[in-house]
N, C-alpha and C. Protein backbone atom coordinates (compact mmCIF):
# COMPACT_ATOMS: atom_id res chain seq x y z
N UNK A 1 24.54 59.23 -16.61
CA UNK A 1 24.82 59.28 -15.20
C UNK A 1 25.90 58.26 -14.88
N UNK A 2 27.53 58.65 -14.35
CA UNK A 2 28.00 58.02 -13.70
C UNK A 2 27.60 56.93 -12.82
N UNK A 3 28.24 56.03 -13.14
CA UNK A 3 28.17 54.86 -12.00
C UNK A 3 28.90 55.16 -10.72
N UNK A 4 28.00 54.82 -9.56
CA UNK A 4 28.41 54.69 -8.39
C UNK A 4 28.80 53.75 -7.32
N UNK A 5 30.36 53.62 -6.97
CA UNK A 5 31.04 52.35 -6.46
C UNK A 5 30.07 52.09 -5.49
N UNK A 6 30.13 50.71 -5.10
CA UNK A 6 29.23 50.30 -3.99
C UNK A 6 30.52 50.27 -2.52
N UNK A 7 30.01 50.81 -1.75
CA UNK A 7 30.94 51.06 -0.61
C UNK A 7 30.06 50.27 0.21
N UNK A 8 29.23 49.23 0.52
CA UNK A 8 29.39 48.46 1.48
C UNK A 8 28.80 46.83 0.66
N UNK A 9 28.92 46.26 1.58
CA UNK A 9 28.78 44.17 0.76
C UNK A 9 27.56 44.25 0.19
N UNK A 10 26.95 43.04 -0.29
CA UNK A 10 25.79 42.83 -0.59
C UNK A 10 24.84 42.74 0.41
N UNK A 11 25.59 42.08 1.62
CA UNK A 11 24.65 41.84 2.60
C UNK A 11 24.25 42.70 3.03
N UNK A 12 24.99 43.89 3.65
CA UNK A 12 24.73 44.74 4.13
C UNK A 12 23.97 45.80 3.63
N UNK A 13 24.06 45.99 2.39
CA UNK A 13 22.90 46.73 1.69
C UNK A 13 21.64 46.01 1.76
N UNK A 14 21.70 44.51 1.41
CA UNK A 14 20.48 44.18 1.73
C UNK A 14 19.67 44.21 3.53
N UNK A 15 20.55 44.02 4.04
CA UNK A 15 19.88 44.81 5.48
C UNK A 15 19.46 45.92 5.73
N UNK A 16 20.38 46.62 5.54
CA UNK A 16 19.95 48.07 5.48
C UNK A 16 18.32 48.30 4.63
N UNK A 17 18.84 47.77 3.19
CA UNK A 17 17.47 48.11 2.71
C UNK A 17 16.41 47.35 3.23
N UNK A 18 16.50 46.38 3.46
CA UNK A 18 15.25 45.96 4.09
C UNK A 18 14.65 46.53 5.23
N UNK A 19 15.63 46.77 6.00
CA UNK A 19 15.16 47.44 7.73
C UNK A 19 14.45 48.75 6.69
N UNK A 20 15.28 49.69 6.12
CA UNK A 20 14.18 51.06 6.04
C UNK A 20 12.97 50.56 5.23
N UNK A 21 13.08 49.25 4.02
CA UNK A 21 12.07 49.41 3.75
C UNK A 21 10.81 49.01 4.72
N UNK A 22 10.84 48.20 5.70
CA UNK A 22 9.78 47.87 6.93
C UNK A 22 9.75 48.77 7.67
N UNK A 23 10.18 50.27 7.87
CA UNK A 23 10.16 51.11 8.67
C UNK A 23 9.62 52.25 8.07
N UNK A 24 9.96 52.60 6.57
CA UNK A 24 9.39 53.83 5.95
C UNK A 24 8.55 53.65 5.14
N UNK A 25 8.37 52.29 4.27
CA UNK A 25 7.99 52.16 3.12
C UNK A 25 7.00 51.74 3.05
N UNK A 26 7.28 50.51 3.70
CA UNK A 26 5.87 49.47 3.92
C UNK A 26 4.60 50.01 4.54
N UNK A 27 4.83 50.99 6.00
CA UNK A 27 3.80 51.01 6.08
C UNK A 27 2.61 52.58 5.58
N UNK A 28 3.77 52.97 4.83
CA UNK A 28 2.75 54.27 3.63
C UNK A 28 2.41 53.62 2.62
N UNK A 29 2.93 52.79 2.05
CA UNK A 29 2.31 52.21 0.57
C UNK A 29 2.15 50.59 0.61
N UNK A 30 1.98 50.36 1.28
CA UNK A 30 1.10 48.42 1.28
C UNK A 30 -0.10 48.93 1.49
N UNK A 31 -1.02 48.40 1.08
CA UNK A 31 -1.61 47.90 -0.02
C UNK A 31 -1.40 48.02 -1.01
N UNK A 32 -1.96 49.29 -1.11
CA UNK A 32 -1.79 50.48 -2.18
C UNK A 32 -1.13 50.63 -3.23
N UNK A 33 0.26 50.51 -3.28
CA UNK A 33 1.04 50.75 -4.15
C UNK A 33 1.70 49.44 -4.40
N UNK A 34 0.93 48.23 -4.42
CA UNK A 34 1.32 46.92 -4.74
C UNK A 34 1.84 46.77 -5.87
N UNK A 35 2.91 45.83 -6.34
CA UNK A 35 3.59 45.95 -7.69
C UNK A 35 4.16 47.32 -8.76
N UNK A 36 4.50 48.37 -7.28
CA UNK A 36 5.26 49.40 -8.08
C UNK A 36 6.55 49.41 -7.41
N UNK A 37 7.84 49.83 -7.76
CA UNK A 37 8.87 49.63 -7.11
C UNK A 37 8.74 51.22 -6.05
N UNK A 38 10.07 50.50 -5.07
CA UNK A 38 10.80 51.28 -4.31
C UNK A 38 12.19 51.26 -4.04
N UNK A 39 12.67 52.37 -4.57
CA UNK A 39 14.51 52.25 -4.48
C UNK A 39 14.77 53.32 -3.44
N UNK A 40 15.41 52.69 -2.40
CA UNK A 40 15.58 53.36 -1.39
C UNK A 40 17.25 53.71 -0.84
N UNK A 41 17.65 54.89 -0.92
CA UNK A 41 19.00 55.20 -0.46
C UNK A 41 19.36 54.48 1.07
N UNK A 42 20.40 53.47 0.88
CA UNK A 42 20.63 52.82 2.66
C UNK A 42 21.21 53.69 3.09
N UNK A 43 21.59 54.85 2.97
CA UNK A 43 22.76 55.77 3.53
C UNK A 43 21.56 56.64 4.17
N UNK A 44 21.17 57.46 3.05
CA UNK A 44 19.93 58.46 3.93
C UNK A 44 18.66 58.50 4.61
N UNK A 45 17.91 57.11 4.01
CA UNK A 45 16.56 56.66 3.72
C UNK A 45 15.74 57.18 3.28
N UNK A 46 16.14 57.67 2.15
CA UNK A 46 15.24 58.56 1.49
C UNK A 46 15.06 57.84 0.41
N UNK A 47 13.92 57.50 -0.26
CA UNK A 47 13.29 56.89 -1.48
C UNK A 47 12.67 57.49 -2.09
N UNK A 48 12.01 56.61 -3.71
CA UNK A 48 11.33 57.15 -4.63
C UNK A 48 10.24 56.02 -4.75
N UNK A 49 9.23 56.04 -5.23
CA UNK A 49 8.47 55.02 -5.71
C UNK A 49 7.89 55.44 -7.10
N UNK A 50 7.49 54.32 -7.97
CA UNK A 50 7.19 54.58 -9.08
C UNK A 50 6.62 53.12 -9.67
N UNK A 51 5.77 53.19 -10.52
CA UNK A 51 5.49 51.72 -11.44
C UNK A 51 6.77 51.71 -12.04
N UNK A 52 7.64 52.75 -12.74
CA UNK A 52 8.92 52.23 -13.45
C UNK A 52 9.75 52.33 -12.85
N UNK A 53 10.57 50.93 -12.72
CA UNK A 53 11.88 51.13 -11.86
C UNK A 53 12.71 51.91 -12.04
N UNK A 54 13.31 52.19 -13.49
CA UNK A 54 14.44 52.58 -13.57
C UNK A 54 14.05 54.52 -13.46
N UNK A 55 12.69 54.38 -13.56
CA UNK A 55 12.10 56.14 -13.17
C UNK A 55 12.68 56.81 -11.82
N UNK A 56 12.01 55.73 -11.20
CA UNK A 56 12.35 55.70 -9.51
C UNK A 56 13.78 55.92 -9.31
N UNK A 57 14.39 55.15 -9.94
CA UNK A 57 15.82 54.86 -9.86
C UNK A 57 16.93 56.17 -9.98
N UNK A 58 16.27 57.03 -11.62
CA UNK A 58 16.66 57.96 -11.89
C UNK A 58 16.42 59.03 -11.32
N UNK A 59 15.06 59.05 -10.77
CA UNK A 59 14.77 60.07 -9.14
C UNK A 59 15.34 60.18 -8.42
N UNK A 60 15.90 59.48 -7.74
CA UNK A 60 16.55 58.96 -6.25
C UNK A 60 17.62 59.63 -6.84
N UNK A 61 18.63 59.28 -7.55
CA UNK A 61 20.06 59.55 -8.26
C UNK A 61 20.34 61.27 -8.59
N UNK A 62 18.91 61.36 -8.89
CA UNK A 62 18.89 62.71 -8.99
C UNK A 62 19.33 63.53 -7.86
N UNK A 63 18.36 63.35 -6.92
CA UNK A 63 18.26 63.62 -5.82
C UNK A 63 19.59 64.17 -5.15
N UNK A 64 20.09 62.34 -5.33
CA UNK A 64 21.35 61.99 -4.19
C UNK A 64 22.13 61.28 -5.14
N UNK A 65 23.06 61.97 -5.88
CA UNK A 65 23.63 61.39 -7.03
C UNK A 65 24.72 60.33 -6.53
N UNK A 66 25.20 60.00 -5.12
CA UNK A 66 26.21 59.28 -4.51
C UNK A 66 25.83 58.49 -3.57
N UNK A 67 23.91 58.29 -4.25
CA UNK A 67 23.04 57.38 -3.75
C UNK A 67 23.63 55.65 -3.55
N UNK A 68 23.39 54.89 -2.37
CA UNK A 68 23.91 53.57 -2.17
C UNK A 68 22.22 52.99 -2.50
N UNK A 69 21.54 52.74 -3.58
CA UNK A 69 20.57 51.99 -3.49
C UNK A 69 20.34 50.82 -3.15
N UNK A 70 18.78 50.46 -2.68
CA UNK A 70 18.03 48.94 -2.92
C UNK A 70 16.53 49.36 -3.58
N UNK A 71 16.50 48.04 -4.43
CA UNK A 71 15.28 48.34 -4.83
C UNK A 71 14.53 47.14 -4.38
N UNK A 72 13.44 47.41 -4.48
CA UNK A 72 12.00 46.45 -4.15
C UNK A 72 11.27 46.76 -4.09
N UNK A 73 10.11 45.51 -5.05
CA UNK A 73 8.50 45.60 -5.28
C UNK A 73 7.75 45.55 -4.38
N UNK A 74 7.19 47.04 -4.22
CA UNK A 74 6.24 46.42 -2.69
C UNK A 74 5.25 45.66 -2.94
N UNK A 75 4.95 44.95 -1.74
CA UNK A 75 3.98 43.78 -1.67
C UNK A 75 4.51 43.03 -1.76
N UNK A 76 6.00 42.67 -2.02
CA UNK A 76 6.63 41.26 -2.95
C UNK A 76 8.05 40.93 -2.24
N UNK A 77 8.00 40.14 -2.11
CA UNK A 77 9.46 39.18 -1.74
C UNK A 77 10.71 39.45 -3.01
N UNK A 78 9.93 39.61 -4.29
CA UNK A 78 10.77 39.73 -5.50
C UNK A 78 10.61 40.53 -6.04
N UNK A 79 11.78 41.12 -6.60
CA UNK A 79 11.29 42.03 -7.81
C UNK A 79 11.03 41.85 -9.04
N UNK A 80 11.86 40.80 -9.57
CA UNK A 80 11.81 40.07 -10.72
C UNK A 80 12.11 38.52 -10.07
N UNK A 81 10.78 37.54 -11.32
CA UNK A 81 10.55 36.36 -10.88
C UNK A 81 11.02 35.47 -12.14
N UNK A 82 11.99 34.53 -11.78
CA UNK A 82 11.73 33.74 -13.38
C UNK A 82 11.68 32.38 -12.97
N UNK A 83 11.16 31.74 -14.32
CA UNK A 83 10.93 30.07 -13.93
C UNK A 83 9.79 29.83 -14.86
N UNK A 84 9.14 28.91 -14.37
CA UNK A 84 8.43 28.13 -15.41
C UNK A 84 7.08 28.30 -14.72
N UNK A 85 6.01 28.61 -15.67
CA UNK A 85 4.99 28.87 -15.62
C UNK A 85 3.70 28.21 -16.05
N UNK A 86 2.81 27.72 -15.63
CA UNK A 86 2.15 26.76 -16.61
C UNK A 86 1.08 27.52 -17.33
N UNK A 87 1.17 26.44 -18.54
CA UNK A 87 0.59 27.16 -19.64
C UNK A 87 -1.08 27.66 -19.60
N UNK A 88 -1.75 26.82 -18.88
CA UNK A 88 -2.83 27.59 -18.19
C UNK A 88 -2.71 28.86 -17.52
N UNK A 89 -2.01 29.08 -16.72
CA UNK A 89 -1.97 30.05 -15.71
C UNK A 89 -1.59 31.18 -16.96
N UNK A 90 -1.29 31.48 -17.93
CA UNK A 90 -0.65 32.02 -18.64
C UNK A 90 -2.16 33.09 -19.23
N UNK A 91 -1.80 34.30 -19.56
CA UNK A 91 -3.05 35.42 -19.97
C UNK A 91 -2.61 35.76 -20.89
């Protein structure tokens, strides 16, 4: 699958995605679908959800192959977390 230019900033995708995700996303799948992603088109607002991102990802694309995505873990501020962990807390 071709790559698709990003036609607007960072910021602005991240607004966008955030507003639809608090408008479409959040409130069908919080609780519920905690720690599975959502990649959501800022252009159409049409999304996918999935435990695998890049599933979701390849859904959406499908879909709307000139898709402007965002992705994010619902329930989560992050999608991916890194840093230091203590060795207790560790399973």
């Amino acid at each position: 699958m071709p790559a698709v230019k990003r036609r607007y900033s960072k910021e602005e995708i991240a607004r966008r995605g955030s507003a639809l995700y608090d408008e479409k996303v959040r409130p069908l799948f919080e609780p519920s679908h905690n720690d599975q992603f959502a990649v959501i088109d800022i252009e159409t607002g049409e999304f996918e959800v999935d435990a695998n991102e890049l599933d979701a990802c390849h859904r959406l694309r499908a879909r709307f192959p000139k898709a402007q995505p965002w992705l994010v873990r619902i329930g989560s501020r992050y999608v991916r977390r890194f840093g230091f962990m203590p060795r207790n807390a560790r399973t």
